[in-house]
Protein backbone atom coordinates (compact mmCIF):
# COMPACT_ATOMS: atom_id res chain seq x y z
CA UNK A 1 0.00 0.00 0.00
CA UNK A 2 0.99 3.27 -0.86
CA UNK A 3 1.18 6.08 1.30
CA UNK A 4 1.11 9.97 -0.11
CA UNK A 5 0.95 13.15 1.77
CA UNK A 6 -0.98 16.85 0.08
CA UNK A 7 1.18 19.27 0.03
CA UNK A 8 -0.99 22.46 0.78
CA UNK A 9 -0.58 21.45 4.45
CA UNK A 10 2.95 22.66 4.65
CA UNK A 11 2.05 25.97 4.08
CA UNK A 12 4.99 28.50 2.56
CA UNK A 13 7.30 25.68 1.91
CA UNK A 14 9.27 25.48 -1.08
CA UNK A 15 8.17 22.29 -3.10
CA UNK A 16 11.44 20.54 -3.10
CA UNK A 17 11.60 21.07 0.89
CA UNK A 18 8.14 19.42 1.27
CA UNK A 19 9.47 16.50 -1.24
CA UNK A 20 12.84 16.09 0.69
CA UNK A 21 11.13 16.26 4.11
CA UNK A 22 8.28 13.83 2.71
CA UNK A 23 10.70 11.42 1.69
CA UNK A 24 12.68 11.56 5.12
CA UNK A 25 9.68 10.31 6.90
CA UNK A 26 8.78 7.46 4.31
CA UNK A 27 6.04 8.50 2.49
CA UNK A 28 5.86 7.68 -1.46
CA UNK A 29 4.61 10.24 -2.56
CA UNK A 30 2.97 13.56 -2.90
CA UNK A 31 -0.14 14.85 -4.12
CA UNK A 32 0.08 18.46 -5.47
CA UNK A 33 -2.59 21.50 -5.24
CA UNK A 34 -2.02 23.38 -8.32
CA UNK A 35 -2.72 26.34 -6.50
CA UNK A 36 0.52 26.34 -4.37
CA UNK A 37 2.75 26.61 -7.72
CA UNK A 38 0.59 29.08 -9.66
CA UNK A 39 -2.53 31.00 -10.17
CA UNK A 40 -3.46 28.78 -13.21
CA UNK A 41 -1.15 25.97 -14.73
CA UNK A 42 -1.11 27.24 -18.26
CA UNK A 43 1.63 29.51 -16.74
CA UNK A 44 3.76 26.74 -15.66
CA UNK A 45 6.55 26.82 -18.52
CA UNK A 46 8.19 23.33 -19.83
CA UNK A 47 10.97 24.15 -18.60
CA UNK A 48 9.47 24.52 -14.96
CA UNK A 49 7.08 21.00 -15.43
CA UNK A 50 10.67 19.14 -16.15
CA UNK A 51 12.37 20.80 -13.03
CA UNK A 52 9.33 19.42 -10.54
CA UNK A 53 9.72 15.82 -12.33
CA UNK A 54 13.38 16.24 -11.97
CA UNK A 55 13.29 17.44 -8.35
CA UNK A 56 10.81 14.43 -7.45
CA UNK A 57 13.33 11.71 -8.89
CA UNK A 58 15.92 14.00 -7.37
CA UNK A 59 14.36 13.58 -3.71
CA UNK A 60 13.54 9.61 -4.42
CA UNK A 61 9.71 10.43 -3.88
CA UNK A 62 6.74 9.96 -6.42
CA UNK A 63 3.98 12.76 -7.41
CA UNK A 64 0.34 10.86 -6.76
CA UNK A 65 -1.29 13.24 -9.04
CA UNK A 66 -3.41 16.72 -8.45
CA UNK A 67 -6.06 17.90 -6.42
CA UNK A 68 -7.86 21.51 -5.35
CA UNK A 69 -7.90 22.13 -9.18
CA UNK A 70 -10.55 24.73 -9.60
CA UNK A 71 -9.41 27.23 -6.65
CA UNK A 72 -7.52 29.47 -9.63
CA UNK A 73 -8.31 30.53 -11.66
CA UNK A 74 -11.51 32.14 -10.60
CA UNK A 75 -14.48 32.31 -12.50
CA UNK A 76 -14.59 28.38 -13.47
CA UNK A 77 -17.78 26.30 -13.12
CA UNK A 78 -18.69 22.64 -14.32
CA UNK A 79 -22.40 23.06 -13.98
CA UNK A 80 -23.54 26.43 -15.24
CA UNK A 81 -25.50 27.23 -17.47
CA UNK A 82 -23.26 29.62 -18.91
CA UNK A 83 -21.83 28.36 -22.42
CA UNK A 84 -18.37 30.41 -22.31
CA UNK A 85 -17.63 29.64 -18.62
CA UNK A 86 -18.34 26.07 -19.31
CA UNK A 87 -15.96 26.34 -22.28
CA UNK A 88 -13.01 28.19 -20.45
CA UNK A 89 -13.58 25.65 -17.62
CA UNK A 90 -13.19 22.63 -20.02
CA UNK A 91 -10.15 24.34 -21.44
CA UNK A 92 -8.67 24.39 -18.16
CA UNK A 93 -9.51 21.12 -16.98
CA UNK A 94 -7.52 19.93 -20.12
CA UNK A 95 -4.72 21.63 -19.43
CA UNK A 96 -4.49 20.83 -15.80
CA UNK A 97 -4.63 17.09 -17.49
CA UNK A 98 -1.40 18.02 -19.90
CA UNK A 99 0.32 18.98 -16.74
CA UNK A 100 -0.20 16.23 -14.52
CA UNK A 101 1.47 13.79 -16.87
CA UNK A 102 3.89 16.36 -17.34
CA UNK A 103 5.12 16.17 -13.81
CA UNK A 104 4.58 12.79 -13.49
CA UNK A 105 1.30 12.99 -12.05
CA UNK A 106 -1.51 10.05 -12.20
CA UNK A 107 -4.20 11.14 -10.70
CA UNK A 108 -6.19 13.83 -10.90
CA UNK A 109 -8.79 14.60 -8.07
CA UNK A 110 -12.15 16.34 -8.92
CA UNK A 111 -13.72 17.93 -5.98
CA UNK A 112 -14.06 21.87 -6.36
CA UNK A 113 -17.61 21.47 -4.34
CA UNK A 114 -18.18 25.76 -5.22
CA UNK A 115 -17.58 24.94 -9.13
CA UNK A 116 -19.78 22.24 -9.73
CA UNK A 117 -22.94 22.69 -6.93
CA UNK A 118 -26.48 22.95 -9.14
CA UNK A 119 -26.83 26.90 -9.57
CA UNK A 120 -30.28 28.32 -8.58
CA UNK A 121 -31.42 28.80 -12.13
CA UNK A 122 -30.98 24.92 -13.05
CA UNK A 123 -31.87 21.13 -12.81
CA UNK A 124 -29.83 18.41 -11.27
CA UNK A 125 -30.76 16.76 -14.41
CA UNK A 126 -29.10 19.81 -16.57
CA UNK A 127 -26.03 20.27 -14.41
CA UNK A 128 -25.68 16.34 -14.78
CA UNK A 129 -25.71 17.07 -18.48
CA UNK A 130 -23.24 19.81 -18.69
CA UNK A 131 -20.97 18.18 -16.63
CA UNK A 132 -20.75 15.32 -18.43
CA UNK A 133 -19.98 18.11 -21.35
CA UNK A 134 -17.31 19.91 -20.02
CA UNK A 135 -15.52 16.76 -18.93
CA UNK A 136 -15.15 14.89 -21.96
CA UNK A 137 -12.36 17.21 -23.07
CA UNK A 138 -10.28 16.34 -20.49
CA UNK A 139 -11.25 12.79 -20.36
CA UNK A 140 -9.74 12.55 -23.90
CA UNK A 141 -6.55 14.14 -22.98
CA UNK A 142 -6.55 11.95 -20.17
CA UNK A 143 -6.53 8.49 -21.84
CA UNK A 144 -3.81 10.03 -24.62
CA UNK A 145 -1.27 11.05 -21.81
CA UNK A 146 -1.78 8.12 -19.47
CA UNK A 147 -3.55 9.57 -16.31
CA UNK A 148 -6.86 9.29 -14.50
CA UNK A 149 -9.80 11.93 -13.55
CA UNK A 150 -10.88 11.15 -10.10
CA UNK A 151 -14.35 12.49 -9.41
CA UNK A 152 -15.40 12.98 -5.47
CA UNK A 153 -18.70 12.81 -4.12
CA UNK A 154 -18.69 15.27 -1.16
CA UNK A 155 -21.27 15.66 1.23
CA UNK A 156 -23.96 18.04 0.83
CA UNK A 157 -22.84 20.40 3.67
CA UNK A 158 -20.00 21.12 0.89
CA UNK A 159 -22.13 20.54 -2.52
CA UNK A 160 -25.54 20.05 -3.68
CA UNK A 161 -23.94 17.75 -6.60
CA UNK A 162 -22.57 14.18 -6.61
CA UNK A 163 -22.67 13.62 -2.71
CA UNK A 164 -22.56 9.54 -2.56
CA UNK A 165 -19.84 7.06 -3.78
CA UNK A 166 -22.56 5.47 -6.04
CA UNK A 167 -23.48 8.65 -7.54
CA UNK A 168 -19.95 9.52 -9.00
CA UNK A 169 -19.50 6.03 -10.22
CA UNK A 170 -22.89 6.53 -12.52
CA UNK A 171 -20.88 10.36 -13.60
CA UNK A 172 -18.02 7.97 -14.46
CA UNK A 173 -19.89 5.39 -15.91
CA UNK A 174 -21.58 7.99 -17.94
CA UNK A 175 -17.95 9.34 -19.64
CA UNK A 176 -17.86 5.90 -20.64
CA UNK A 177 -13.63 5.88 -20.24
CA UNK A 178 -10.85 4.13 -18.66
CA UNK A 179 -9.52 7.43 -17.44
CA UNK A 180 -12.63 8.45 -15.88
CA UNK A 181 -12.83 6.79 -12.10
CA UNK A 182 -13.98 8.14 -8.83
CA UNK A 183 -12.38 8.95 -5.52
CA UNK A 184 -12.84 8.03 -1.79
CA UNK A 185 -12.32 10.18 0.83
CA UNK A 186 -12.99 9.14 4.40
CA UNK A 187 -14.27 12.48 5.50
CA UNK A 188 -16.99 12.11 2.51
CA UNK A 189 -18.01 8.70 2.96
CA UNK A 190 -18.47 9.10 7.01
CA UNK A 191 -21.65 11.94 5.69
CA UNK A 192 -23.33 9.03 3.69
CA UNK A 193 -24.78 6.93 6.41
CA UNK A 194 -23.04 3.49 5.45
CA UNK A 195 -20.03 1.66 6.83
CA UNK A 196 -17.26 2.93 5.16
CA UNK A 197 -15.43 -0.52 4.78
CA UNK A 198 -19.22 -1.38 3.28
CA UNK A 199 -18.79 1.67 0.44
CA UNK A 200 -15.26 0.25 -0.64
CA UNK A 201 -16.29 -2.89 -0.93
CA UNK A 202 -19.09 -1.59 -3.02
CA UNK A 203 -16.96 0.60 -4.87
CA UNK A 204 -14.23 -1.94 -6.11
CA UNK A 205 -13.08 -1.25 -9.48
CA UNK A 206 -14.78 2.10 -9.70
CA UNK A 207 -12.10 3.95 -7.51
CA UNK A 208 -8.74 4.75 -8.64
CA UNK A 209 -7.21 7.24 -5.24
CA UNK A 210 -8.20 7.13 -1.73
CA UNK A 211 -7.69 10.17 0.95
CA UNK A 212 -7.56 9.41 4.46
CA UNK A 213 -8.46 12.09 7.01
CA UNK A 214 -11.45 12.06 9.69
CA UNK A 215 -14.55 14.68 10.11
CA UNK A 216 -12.79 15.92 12.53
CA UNK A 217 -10.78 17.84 9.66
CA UNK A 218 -7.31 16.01 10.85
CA UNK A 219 -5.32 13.15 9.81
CA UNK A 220 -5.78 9.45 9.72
CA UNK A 221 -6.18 8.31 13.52
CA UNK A 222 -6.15 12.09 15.20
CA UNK A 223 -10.41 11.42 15.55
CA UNK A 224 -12.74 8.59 16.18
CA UNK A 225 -12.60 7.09 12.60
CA UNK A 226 -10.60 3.49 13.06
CA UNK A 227 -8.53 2.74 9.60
CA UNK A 228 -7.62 -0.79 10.64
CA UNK A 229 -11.23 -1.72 9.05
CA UNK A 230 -10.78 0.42 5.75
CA UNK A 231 -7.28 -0.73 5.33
CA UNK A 232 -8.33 -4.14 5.70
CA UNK A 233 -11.14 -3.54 2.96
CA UNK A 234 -8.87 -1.40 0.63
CA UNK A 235 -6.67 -5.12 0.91
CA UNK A 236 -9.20 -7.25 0.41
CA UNK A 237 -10.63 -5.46 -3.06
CA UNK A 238 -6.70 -5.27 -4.76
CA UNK A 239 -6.63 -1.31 -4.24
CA UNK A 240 -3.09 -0.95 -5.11
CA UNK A 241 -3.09 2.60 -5.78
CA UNK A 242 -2.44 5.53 -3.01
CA UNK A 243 -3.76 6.02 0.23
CA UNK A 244 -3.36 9.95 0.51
CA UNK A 245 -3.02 12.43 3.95
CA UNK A 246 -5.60 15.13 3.54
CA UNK A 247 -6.28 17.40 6.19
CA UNK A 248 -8.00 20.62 6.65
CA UNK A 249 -7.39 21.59 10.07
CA UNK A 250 -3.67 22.73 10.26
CA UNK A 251 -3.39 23.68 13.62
CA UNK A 252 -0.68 21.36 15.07
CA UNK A 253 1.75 22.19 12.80
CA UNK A 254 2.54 20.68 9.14
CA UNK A 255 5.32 18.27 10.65
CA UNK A 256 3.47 17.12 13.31
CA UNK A 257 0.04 16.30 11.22
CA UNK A 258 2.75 14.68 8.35
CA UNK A 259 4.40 12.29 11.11
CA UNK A 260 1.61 11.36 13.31
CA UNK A 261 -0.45 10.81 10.00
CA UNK A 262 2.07 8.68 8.65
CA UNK A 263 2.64 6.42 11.74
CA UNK A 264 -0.86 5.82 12.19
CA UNK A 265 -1.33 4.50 8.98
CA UNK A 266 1.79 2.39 9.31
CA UNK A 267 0.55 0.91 12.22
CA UNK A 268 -3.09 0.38 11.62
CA UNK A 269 -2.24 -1.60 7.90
CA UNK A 270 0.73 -3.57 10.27
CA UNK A 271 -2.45 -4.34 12.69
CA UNK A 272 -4.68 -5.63 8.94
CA UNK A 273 -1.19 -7.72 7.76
CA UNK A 274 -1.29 -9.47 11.49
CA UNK A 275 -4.81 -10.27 11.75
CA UNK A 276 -5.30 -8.02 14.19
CA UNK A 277 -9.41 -7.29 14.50
């Protein structure tokens, strides 16, 4: 099992710090906010995309892929009903794909809950519709440079649109691509009302990235959530893809969240390989 670490947590840290210092503690990889390194991607040179490959082979650590993708530029929406923002929004999407496999990226994560919610003036049956439109563009340029669109159903205190696992895997099904698979994330699931182990299980095949966090907005095993179950479900369907930190409370301190995170998962997935209940 594979364990990465986002790197908006460490908060005005240069990206080759956070991969050296991710590395040191023995995580595989990172998972990158596009946000951190620019205000939109389409500004990130060649030059610079080689230089973040180079300095994650550099640092002996792998990039998991991309995620808070539609937090800049402003203005983007998946949903509206608004032709030309749904065009400059598919444009983007496309070109955040192009850069993820440019950095060695293979995953990307699609949650931007503000972009996608069903506006006022529409149907969910409409915003289903243009969704599905203003993804296909990227799903294309997905399957020709060899990485994966992970859409996240988010609860609906964060978005009135996809909210359950087997919601987004219906989106996905919909795209009707081998690039287009869905994402768990541990503080999502524990809003549906099942067993989270239960929702894996259910999900098998369908999801191609994990996150691991708790509602309490901290890492794996700083709240009440117990990962020896998921683990132990993420095992027994084959997931052999990343199981990735992300946290939204950052008041202990990057390093602290990053280690504690880390050992927790360690030991909870030693607990799963022993048989431990």
């Amino acid at each position: 099992m594979l364990f990465s670490i986002c790197n908006e947590l460490f908060q005005g840290w240069e990206l080759r710090r956070v991969m050296e210092y991710c590395a040191r503690l023995g995580y595989h990889a990172i998972e990158i906010a596009p946000f951190t390194l620019a205000d939109s991607v389409e500004n990130i040179t060649a030059e610079e995309r080689a230089d973040i490959r180079r300095m994650a082979s550099d640092t002996g650590i792998q990039i998991a892929g991309l995620h808070w993708l539609l937090v800049k530029p402003e203005g983007l929406h998946l949903t509206t009903p608004e032709a030309e923002v749904r065009r400059r929004t598919a444009q983007y999407l496309t070109a955040l794909a192009h850069f993820c496999a440019d950095i060695g990226g293979k995953v990307l994560v699609l949650g931007s809950p503000k972009q996608r919610s069903v506006l006022p003036d529409s149907t969910y049956e409409q915003a289903w519709e243009r969704a599905l439109e203003t993804l296909r563009p990227a799903v294309k340029a997905a399957e020709e440079r060899g990485v994966t669109w992970c859409i996240e159903p988010l609860s609906p205190a964060e978005t009135s649109f996809l909210n359950r696992a087997e919601d987004a895997i219906h989106f996905v099904q919909a795209l009707d691509s081998p690039a287009a698979r869905i994402i768990l994330d541990v503080k999502a699931m524990s809003s549906e009302g099942k067993p989270i182990p239960q929702i894996i299980r259910d999900s098998a095949g369908w999801f191609a990235h994990f996150h691991a966090n708790d509602p309490n907005l901290k890492g794996p095993g700083m709240g009440e959530v117990d990962f020896v179950p998921i683990l132990r479900a993420l095992q027994d369907v084959g997931y052999s893809g990343y199981v990735s930190v992300e946290v939204f409370d950052y008041s202990d301190g990057a390093e602290f969240i990053a280690e504690v995170s880390l050992r927790n998962l360690q030991r909870a997935l030693a607990d799963v390989q022993s048989g431990c209940a």
